[in-house]
PDB file of N, CA and C in Angstrom:
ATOM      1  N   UNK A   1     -26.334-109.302  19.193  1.00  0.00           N
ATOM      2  CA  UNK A   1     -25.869-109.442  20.561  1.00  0.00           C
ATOM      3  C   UNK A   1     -27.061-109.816  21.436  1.00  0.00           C
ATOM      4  N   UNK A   2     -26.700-111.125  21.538  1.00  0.00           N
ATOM      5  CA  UNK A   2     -28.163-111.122  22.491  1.00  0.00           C
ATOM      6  C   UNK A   2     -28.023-111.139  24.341  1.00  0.00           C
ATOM      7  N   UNK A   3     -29.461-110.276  24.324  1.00  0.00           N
ATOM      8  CA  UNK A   3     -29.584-109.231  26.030  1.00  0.00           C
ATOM      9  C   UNK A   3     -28.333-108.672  26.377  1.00  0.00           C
ATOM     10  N   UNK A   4     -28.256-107.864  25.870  1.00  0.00           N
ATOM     11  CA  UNK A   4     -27.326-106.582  26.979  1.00  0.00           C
ATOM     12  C   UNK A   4     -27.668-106.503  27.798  1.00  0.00           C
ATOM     13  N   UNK A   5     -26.419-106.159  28.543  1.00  0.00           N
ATOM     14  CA  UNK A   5     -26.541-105.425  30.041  1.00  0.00           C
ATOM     15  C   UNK A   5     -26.740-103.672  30.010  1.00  0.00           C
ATOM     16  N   UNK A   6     -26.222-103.353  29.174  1.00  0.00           N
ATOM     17  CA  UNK A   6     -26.264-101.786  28.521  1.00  0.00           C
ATOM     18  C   UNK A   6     -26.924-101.489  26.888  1.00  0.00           C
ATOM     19  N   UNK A   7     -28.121-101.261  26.899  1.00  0.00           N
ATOM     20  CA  UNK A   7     -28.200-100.780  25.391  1.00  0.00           C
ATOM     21  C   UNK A   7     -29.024 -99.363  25.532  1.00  0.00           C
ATOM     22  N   UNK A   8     -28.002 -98.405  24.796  1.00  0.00           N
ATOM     23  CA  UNK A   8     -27.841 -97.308  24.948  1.00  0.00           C
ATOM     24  C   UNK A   8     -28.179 -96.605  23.192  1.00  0.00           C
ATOM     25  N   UNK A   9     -29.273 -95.737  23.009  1.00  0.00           N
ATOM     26  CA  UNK A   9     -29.534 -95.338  21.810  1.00  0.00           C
ATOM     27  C   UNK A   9     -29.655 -94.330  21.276  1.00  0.00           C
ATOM     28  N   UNK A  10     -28.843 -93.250  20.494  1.00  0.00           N
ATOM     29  CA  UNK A  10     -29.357 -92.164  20.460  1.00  0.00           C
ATOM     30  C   UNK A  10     -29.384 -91.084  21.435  1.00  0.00           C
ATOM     31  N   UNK A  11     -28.080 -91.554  22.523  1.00  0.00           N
ATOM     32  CA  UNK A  11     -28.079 -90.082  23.635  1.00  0.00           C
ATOM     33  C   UNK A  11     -27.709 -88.998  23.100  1.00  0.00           C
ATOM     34  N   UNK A  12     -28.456 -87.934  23.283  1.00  0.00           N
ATOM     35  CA  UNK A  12     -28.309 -86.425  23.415  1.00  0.00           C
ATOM     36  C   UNK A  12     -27.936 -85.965  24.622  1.00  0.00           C
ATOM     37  N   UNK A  13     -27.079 -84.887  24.646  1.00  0.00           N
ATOM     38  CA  UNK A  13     -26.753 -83.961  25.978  1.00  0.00           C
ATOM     39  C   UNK A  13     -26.402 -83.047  25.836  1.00  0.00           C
ATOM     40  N   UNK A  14     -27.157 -81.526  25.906  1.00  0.00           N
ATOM     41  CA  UNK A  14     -26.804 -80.354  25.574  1.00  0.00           C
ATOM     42  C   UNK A  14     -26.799 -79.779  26.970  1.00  0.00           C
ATOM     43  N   UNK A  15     -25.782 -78.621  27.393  1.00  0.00           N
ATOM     44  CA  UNK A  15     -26.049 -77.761  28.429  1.00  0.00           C
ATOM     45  C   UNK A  15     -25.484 -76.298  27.819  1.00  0.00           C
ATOM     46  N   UNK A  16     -26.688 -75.981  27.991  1.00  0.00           N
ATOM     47  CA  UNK A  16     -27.068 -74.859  27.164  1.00  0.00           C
ATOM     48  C   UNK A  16     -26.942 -74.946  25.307  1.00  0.00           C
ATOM     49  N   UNK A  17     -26.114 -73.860  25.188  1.00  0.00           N
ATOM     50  CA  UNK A  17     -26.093 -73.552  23.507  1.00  0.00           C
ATOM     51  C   UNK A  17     -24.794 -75.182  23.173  1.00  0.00           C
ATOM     52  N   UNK A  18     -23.967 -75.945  24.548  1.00  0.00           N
ATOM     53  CA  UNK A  18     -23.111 -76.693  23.891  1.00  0.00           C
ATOM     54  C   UNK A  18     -23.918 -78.166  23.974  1.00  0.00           C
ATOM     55  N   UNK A  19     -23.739 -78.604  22.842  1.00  0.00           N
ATOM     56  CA  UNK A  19     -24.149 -80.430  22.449  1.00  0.00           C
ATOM     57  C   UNK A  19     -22.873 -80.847  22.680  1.00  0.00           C
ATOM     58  N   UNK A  20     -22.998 -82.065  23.621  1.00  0.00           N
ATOM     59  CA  UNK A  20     -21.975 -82.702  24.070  1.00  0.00           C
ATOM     60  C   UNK A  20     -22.409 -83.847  23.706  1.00  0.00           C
ATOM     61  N   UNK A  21     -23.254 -84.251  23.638  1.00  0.00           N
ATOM     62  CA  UNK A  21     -23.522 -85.965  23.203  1.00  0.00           C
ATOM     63  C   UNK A  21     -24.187 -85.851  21.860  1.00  0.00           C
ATOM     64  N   UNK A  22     -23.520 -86.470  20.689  1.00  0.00           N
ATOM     65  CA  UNK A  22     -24.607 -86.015  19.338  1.00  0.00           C
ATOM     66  C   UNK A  22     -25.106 -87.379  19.004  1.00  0.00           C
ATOM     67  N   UNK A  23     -25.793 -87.808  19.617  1.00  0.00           N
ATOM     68  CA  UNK A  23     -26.583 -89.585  18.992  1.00  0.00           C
ATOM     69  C   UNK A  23     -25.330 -90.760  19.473  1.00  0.00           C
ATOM     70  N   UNK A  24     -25.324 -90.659  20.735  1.00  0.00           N
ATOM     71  CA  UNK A  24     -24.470 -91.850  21.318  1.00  0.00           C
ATOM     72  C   UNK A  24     -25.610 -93.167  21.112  1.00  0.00           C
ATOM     73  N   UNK A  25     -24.553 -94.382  20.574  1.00  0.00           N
ATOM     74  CA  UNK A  25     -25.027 -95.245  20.696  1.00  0.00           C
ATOM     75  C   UNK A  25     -24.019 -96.377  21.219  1.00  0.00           C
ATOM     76  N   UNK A  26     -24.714 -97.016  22.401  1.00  0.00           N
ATOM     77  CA  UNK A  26     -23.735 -98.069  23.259  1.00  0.00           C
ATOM     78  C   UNK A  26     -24.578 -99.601  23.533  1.00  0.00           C
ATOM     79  N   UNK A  27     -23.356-100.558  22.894  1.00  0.00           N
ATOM     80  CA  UNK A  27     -24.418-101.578  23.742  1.00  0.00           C
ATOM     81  C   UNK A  27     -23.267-102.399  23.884  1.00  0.00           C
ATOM     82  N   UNK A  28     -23.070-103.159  25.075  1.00  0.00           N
ATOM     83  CA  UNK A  28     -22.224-103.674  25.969  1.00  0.00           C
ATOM     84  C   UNK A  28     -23.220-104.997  26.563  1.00  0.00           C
ATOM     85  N   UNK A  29     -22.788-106.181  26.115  1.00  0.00           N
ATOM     86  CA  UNK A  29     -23.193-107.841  26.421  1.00  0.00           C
ATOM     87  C   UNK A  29     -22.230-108.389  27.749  1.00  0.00           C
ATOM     88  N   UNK A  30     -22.675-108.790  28.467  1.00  0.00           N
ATOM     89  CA  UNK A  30     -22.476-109.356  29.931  1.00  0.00           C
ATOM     90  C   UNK A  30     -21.356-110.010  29.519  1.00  0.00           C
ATOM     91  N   UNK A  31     -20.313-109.425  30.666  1.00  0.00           N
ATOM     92  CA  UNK A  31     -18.623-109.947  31.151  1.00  0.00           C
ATOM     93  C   UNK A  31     -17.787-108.992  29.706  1.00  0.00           C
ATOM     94  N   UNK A  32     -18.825-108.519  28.726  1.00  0.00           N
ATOM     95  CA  UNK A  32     -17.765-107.653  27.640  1.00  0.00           C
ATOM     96  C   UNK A  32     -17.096-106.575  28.612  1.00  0.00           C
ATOM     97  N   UNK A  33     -15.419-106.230  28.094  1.00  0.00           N
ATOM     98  CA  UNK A  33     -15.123-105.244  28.664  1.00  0.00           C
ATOM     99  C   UNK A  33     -15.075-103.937  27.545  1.00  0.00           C
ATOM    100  N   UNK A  34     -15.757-102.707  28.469  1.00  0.00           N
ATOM    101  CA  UNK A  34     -16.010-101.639  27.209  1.00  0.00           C
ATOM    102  C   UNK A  34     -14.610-100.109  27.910  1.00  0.00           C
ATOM    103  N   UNK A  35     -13.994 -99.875  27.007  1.00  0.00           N
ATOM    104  CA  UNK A  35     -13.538 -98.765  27.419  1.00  0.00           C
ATOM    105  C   UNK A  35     -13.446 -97.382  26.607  1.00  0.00           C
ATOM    106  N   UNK A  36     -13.923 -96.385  27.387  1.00  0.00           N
ATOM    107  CA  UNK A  36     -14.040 -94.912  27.244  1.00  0.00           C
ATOM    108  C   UNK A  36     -12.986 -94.260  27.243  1.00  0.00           C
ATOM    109  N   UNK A  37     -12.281 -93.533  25.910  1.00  0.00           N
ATOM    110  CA  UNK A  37     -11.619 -92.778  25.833  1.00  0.00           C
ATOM    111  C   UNK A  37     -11.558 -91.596  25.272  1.00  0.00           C
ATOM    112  N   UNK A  38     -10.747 -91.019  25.363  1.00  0.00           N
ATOM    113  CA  UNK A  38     -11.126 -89.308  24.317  1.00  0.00           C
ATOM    114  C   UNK A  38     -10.346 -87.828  25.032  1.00  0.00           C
ATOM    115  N   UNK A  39     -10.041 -87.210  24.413  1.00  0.00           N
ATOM    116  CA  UNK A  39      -9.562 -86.013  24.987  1.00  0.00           C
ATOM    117  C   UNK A  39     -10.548 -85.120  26.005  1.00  0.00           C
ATOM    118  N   UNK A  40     -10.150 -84.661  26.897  1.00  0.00           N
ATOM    119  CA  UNK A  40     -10.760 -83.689  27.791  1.00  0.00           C
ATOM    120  C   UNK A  40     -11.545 -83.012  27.386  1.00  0.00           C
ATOM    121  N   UNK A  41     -13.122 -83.198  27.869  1.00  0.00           N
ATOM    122  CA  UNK A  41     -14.008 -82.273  27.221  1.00  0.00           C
ATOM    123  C   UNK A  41     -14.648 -82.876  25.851  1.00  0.00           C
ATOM    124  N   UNK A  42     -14.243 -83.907  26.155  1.00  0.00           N
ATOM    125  CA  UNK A  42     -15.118 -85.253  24.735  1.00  0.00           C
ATOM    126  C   UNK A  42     -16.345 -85.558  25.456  1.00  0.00           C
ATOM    127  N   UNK A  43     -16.969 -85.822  26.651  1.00  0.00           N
ATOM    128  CA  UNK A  43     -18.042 -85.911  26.800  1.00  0.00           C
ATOM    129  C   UNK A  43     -17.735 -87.419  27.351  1.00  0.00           C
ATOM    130  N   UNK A  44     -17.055 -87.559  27.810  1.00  0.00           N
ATOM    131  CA  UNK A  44     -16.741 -89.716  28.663  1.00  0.00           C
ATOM    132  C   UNK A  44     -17.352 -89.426  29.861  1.00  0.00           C
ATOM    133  N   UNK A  45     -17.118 -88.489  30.912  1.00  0.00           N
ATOM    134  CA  UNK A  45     -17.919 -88.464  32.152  1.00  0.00           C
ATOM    135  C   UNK A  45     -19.440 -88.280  31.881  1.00  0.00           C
ATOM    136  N   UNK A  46     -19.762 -87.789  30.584  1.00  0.00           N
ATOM    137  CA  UNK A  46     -21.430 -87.010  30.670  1.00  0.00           C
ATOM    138  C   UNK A  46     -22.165 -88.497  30.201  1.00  0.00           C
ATOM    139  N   UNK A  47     -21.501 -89.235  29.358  1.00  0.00           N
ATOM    140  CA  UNK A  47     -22.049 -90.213  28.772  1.00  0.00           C
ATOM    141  C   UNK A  47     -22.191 -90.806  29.769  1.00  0.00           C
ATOM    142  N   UNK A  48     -21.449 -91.758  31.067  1.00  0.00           N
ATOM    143  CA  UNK A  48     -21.307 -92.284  32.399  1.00  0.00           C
ATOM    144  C   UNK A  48     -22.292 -91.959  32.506  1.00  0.00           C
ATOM    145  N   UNK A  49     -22.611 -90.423  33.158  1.00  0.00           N
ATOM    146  CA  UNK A  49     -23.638 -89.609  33.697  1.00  0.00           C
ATOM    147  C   UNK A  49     -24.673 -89.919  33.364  1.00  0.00           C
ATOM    148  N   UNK A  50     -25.231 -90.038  31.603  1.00  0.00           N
ATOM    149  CA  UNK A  50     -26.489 -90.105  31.444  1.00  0.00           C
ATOM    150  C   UNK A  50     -26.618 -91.550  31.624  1.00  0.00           C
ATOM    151  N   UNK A  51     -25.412 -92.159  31.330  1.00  0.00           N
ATOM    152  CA  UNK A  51     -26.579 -94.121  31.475  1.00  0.00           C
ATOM    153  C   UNK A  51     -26.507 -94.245  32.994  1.00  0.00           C
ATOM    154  N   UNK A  52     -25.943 -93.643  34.224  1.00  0.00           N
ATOM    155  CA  UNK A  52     -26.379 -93.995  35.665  1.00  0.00           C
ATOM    156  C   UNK A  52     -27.305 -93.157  36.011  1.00  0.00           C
ATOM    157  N   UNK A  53     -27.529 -92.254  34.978  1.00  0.00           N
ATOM    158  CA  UNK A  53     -29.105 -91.402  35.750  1.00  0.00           C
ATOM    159  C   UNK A  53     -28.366 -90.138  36.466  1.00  0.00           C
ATOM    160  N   UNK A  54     -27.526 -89.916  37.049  1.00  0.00           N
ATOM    161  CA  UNK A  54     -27.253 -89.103  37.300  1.00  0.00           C
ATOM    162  C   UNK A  54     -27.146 -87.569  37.010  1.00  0.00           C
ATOM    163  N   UNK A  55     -27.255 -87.407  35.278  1.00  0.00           N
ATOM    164  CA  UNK A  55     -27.966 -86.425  34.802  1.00  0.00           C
ATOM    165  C   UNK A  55     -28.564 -87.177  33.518  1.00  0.00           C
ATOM    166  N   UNK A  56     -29.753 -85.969  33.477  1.00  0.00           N
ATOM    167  CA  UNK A  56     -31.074 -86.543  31.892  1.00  0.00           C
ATOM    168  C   UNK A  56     -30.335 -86.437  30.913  1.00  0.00           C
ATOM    169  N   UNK A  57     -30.625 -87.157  29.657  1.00  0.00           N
ATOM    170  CA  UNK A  57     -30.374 -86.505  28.295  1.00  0.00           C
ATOM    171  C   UNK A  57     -31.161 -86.089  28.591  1.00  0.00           C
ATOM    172  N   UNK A  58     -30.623 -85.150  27.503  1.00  0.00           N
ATOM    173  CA  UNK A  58     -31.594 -83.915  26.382  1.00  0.00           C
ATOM    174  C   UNK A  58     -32.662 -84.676  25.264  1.00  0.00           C
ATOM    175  N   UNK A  59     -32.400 -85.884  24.994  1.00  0.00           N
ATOM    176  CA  UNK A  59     -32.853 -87.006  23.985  1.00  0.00           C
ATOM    177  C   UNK A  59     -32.440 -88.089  23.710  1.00  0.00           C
ATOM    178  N   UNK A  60     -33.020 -89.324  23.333  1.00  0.00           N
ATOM    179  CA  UNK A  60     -32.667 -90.095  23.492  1.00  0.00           C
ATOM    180  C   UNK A  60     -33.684 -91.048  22.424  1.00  0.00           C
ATOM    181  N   UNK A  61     -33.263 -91.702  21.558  1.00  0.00           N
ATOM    182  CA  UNK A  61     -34.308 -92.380  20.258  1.00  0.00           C
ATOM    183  C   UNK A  61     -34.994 -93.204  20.542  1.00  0.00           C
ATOM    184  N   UNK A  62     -34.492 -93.910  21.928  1.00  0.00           N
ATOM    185  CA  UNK A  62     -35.610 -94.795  22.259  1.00  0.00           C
ATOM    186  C   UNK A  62     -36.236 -94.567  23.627  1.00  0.00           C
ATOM    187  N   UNK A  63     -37.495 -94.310  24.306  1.00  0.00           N
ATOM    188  CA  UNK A  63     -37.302 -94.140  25.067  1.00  0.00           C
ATOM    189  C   UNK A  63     -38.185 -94.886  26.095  1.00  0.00           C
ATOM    190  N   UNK A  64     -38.234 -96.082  25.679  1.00  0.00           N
ATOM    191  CA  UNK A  64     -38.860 -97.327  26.221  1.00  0.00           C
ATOM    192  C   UNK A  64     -38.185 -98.023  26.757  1.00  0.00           C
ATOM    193  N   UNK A  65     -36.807 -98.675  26.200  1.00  0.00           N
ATOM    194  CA  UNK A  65     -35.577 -98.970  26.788  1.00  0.00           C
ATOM    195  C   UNK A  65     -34.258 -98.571  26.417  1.00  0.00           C
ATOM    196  N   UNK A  66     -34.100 -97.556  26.673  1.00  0.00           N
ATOM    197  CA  UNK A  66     -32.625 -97.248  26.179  1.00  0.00           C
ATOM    198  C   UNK A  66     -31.444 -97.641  27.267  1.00  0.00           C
ATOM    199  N   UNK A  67     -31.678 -97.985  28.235  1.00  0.00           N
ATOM    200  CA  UNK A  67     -30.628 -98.219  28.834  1.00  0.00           C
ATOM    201  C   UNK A  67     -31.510 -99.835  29.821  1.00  0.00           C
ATOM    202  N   UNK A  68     -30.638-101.030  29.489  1.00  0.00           N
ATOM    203  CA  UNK A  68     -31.561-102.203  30.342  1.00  0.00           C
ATOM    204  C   UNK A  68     -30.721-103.006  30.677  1.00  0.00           C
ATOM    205  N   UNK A  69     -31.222-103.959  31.483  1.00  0.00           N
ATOM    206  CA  UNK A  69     -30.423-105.034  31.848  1.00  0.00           C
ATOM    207  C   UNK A  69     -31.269-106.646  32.025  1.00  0.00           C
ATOM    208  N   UNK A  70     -30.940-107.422  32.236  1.00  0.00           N
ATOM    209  CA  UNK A  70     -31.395-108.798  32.539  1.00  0.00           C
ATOM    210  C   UNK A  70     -32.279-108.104  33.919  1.00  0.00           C
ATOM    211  N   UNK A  71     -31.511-108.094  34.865  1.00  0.00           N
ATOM    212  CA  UNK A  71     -32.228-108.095  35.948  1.00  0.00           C
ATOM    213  C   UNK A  71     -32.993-106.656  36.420  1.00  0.00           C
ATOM    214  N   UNK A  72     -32.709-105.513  36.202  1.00  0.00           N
ATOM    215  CA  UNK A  72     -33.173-104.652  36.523  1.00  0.00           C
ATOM    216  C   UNK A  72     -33.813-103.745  35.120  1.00  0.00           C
ATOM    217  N   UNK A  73     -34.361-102.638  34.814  1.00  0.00           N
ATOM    218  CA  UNK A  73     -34.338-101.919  34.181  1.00  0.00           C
ATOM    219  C   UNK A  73     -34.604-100.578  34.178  1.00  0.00           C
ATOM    220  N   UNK A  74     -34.107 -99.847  33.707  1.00  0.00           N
ATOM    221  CA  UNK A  74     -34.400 -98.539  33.425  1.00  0.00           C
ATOM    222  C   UNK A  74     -35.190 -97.711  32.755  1.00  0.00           C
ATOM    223  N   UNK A  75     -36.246 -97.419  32.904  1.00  0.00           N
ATOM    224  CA  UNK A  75     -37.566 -96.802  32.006  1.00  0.00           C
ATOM    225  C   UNK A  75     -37.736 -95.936  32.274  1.00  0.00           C
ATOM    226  N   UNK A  76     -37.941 -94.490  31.190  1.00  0.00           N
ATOM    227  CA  UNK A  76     -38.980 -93.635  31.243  1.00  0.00           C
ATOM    228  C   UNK A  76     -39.964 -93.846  30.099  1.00  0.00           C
TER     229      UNK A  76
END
């Protein structure tokens, strides 16, 4: 897939003793449409959460670019 708009590797998200994200991996190519589904308490809002920053993973496999885009990017 060449340049994503989303490449997502290896999210972790624990709060507290519960793991909610066990090694998410997402990657989504410009104008693809991606959709999130799952029963209540699957972890679709936390995943949102961690690729807008809005909350940290817990881990994440890459952490140079795990989440990028053409025009902007996201680094820690």
């Amino acid at each position: 897939m060449p340049n994503p708009i989303v490449d997502a590797r290896g999210i972790h998200k624990h709060f507290g003793a519960l793991h909610v994200l066990k090694g998410v991996d997402l990657r989504v190519a410009e104008r693809e449409l991606v959709f999130v589904i799952g029963p209540s308490g699957s972890g679709k809002s936390t995943l949102l959460r961690c690729l807008n920053r809005l909350e940290e993973p817990t881990m994440r496999a890459s952490a140079s670019a795990w989440c990028s885009s053409p025009s902007t990017s996201i680094r820690t």
